[in-house]
C-alpha atoms as a PDB file:
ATOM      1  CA  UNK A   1       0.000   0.000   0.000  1.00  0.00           C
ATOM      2  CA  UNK A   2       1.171   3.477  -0.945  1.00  0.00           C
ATOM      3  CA  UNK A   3       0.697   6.972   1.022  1.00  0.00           C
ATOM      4  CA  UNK A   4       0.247   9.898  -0.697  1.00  0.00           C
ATOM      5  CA  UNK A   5       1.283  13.157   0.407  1.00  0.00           C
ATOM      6  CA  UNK A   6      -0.206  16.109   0.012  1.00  0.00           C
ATOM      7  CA  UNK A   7       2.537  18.944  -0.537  1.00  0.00           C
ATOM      8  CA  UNK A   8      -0.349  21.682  -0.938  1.00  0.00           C
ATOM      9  CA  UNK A   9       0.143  23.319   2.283  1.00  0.00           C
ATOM     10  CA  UNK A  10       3.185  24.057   2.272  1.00  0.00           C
ATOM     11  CA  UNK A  11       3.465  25.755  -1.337  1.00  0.00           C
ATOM     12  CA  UNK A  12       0.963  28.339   0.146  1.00  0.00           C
ATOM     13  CA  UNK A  13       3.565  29.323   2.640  1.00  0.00           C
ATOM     14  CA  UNK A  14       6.977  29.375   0.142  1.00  0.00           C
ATOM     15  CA  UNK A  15       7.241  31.334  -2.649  1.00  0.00           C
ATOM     16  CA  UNK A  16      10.058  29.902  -6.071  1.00  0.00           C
ATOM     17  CA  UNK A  17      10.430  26.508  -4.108  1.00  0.00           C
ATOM     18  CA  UNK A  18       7.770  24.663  -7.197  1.00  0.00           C
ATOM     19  CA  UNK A  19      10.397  22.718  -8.034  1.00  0.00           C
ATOM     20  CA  UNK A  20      11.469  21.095  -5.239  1.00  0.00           C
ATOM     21  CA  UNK A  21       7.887  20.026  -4.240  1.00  0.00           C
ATOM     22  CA  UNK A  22       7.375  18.968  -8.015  1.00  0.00           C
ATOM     23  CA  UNK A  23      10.393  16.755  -6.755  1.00  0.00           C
ATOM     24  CA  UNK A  24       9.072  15.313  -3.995  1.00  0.00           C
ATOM     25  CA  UNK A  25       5.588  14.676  -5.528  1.00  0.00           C
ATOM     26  CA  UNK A  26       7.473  12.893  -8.520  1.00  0.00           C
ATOM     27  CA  UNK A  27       9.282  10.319  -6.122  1.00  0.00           C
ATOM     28  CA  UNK A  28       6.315  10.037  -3.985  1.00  0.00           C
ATOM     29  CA  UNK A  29       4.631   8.644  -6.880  1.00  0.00           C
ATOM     30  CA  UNK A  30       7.616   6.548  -7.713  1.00  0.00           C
ATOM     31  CA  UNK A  31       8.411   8.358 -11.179  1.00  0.00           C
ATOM     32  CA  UNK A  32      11.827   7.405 -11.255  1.00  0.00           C
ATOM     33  CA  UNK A  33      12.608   7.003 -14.842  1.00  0.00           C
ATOM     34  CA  UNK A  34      12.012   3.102 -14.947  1.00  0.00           C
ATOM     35  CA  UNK A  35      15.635   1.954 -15.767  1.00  0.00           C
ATOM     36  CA  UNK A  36      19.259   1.968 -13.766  1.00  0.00           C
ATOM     37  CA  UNK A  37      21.327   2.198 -17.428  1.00  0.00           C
ATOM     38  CA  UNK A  38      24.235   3.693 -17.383  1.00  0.00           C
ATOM     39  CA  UNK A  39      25.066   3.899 -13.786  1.00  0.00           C
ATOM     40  CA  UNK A  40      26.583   7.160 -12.697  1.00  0.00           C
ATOM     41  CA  UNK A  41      28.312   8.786  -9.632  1.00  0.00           C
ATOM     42  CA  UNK A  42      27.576  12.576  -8.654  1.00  0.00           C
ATOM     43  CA  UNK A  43      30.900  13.950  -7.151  1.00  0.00           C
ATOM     44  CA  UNK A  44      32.142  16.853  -5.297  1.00  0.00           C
ATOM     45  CA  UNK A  45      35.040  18.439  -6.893  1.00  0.00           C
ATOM     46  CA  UNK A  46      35.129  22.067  -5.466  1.00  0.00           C
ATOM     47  CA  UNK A  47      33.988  23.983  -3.488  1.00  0.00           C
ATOM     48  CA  UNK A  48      31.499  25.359  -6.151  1.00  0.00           C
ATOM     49  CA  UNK A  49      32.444  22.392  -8.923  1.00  0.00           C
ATOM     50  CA  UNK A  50      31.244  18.999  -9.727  1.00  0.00           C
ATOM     51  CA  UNK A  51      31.453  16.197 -11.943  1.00  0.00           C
ATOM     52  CA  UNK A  52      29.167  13.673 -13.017  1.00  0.00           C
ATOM     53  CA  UNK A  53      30.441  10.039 -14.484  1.00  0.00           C
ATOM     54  CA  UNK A  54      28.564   8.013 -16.310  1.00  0.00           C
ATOM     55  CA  UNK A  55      29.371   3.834 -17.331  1.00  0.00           C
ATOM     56  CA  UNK A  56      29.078   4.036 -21.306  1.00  0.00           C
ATOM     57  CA  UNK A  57      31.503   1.202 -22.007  1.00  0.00           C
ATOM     58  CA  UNK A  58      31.248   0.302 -25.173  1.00  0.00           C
ATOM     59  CA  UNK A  59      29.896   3.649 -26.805  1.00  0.00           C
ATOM     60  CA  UNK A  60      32.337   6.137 -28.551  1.00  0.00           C
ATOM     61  CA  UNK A  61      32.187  10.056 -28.065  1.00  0.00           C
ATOM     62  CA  UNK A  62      29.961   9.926 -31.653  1.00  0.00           C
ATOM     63  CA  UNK A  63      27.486   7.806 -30.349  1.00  0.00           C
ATOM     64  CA  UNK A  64      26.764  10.105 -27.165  1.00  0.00           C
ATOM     65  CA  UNK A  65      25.129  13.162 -27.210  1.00  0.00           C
ATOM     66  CA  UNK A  66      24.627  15.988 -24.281  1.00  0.00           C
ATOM     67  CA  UNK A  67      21.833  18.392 -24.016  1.00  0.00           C
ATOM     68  CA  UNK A  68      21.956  21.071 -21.658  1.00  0.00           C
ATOM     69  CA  UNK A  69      18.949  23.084 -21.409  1.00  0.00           C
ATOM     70  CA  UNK A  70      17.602  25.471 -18.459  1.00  0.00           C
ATOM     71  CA  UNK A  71      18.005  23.219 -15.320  1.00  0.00           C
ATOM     72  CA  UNK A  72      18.524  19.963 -17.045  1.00  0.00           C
ATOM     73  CA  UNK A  73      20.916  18.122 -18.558  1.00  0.00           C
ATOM     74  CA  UNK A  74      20.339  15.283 -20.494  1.00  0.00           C
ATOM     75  CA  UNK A  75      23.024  12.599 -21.648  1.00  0.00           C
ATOM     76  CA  UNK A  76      21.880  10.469 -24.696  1.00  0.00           C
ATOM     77  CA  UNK A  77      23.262   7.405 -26.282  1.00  0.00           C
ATOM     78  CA  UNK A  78      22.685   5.575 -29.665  1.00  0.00           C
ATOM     79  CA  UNK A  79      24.729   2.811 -30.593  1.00  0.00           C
ATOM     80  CA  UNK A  80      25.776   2.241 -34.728  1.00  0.00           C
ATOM     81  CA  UNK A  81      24.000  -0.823 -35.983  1.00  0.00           C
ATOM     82  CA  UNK A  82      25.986  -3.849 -35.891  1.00  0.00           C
ATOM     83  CA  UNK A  83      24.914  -6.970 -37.258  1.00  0.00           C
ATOM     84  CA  UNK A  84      24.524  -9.656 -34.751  1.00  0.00           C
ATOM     85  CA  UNK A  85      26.143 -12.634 -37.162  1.00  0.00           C
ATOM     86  CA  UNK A  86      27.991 -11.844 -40.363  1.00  0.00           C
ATOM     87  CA  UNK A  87      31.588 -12.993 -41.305  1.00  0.00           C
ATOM     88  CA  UNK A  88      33.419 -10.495 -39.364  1.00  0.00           C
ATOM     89  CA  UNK A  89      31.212 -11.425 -35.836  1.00  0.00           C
ATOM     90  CA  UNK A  90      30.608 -14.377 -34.665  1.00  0.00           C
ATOM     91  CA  UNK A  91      29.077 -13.480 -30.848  1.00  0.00           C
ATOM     92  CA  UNK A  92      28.983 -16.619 -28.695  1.00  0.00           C
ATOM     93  CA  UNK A  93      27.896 -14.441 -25.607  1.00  0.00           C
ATOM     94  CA  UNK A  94      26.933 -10.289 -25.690  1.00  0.00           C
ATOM     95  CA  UNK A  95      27.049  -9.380 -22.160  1.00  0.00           C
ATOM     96  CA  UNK A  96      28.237  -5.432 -22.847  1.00  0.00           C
ATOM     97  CA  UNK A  97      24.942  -3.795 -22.897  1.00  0.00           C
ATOM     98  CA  UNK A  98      24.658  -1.957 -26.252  1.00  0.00           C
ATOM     99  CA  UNK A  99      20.964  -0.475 -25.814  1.00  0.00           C
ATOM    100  CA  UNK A 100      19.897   2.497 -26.372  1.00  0.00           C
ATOM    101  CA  UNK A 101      19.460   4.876 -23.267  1.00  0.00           C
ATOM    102  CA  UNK A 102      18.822   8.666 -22.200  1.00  0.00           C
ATOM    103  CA  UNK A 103      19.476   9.660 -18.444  1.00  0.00           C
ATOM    104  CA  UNK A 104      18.035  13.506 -17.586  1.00  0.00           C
ATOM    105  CA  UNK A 105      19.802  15.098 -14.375  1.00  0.00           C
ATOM    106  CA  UNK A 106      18.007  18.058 -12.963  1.00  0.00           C
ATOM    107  CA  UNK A 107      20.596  20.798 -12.128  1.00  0.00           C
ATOM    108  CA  UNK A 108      20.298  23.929  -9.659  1.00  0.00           C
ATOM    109  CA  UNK A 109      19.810  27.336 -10.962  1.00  0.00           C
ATOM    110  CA  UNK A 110      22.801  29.009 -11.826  1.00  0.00           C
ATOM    111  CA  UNK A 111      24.694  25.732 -12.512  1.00  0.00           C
ATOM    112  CA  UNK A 112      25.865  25.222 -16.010  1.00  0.00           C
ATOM    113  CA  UNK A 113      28.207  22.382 -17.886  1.00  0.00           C
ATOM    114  CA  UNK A 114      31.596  23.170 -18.381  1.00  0.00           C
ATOM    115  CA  UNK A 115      32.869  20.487 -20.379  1.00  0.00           C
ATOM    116  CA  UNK A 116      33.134  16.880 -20.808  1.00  0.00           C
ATOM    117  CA  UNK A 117      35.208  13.848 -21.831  1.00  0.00           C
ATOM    118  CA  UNK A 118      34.929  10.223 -22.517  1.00  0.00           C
ATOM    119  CA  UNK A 119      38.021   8.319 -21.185  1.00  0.00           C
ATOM    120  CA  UNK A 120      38.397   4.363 -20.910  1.00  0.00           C
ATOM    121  CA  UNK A 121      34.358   3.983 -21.254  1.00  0.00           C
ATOM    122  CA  UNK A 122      33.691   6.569 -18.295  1.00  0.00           C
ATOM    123  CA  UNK A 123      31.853   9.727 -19.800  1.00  0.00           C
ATOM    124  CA  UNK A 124      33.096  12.156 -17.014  1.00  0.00           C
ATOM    125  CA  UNK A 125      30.593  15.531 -17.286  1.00  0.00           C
ATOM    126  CA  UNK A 126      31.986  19.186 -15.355  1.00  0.00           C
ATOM    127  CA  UNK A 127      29.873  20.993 -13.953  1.00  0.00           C
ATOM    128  CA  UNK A 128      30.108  24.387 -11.769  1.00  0.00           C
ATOM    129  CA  UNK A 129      27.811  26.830  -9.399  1.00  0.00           C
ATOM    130  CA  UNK A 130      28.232  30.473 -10.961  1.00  0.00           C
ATOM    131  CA  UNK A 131      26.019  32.571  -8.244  1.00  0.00           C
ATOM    132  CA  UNK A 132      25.414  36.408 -10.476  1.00  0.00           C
ATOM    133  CA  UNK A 133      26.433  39.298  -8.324  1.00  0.00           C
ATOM    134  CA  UNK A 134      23.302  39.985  -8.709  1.00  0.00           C
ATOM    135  CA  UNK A 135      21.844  36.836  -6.541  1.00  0.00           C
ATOM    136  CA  UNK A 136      24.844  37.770  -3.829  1.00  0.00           C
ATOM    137  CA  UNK A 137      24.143  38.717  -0.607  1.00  0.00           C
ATOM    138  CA  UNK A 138      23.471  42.650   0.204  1.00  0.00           C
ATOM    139  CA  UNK A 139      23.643  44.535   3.476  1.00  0.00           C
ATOM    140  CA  UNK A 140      20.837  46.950   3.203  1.00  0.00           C
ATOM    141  CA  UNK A 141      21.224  50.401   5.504  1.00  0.00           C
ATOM    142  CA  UNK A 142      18.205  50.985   7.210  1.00  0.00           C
ATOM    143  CA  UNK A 143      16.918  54.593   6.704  1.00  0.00           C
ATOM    144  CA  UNK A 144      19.425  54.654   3.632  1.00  0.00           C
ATOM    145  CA  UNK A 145      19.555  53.532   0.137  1.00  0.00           C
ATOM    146  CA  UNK A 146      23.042  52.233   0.228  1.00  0.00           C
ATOM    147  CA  UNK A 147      23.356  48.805  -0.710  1.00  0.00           C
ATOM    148  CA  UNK A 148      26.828  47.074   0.172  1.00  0.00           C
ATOM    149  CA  UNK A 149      28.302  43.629  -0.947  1.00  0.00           C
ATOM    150  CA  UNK A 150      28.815  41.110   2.275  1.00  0.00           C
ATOM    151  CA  UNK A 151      32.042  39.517   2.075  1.00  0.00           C
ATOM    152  CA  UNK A 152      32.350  36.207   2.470  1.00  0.00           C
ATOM    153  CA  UNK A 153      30.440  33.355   1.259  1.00  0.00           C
ATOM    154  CA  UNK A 154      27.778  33.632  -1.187  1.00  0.00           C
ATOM    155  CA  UNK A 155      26.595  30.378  -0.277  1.00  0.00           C
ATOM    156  CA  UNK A 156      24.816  31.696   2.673  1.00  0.00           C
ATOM    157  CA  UNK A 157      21.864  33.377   0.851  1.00  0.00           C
ATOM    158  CA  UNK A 158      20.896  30.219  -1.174  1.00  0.00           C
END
């Protein structure tokens, strides 16, 4: 037996949080996607960097394509068609998985991809946080309309 939650209340009391409690509805219902392929590890690189890796053995840097669009990123693969029997292979066993397969990754605001690169069958993706000084922390002078930048983190205000 499922529960369902009910994430109503609380979007009445936040205000650009939609995403996060589309989120949370979407694994509450158990939309996961359906399918493990490729496995990938999220890592921590920096302190404002980070890198995703992806398992693609098998598929070469033609057969893989990225997509980054606002707050997603999605990695796409296609393998050439190979024919399963003719003189030149003769497969007793295919264990290397050869399927098509698209995996989306929803990124933060203000995260973009930096660059990628597909080394000994591990499609390694770079990503970093770029916060606009406009989205920094402000001290604001009461009575005044000074506005000064807070040194320090920028972290803080997210």
């Amino acid at each position: 037996m499922r529960t369902v939650f009910d994430f109503s209340p609380y979007r009445r009391s936040t205000v650009g949080f939609d995403r996060l409690f589309d989120t949370l509805e979407a694994a509450a219902r158990g939309d996961t996607g359906g399918t493990n392929y490729p496995p990938y590890d999220i890592e921590r690189t920096g302190e404002d960097a980070y890198r995703i890796t992806l398992a693609v053995a098998g598929f070469a840097e033609d057969e893989i394509e990225l997509t980054a669009q606002q707050n997603l990123l999605v990695v796409s693969g296609k393998k050439a068609e190979v024919v399963a029997n003719d003189d030149d292979h003769r497969y007793l066993h295919r264990g290397i998985a050869n399927r098509a397969f698209e995996r989306r990754f929803q990124l933060a605001d203000h995260v973009r991809v930096t660059g990628a690169a597909l080394t000994n069958g591990l499609l390694a993706i770079e990503l970093v946080r770029e916060v606009p000084e406009a989205m920094k922390p402000r001290k604001i002078a009461i009575g005044g309309a000074t506005l000064t930048a807070i040194e320090g983190d920028s972290r803080k205000a997210a």
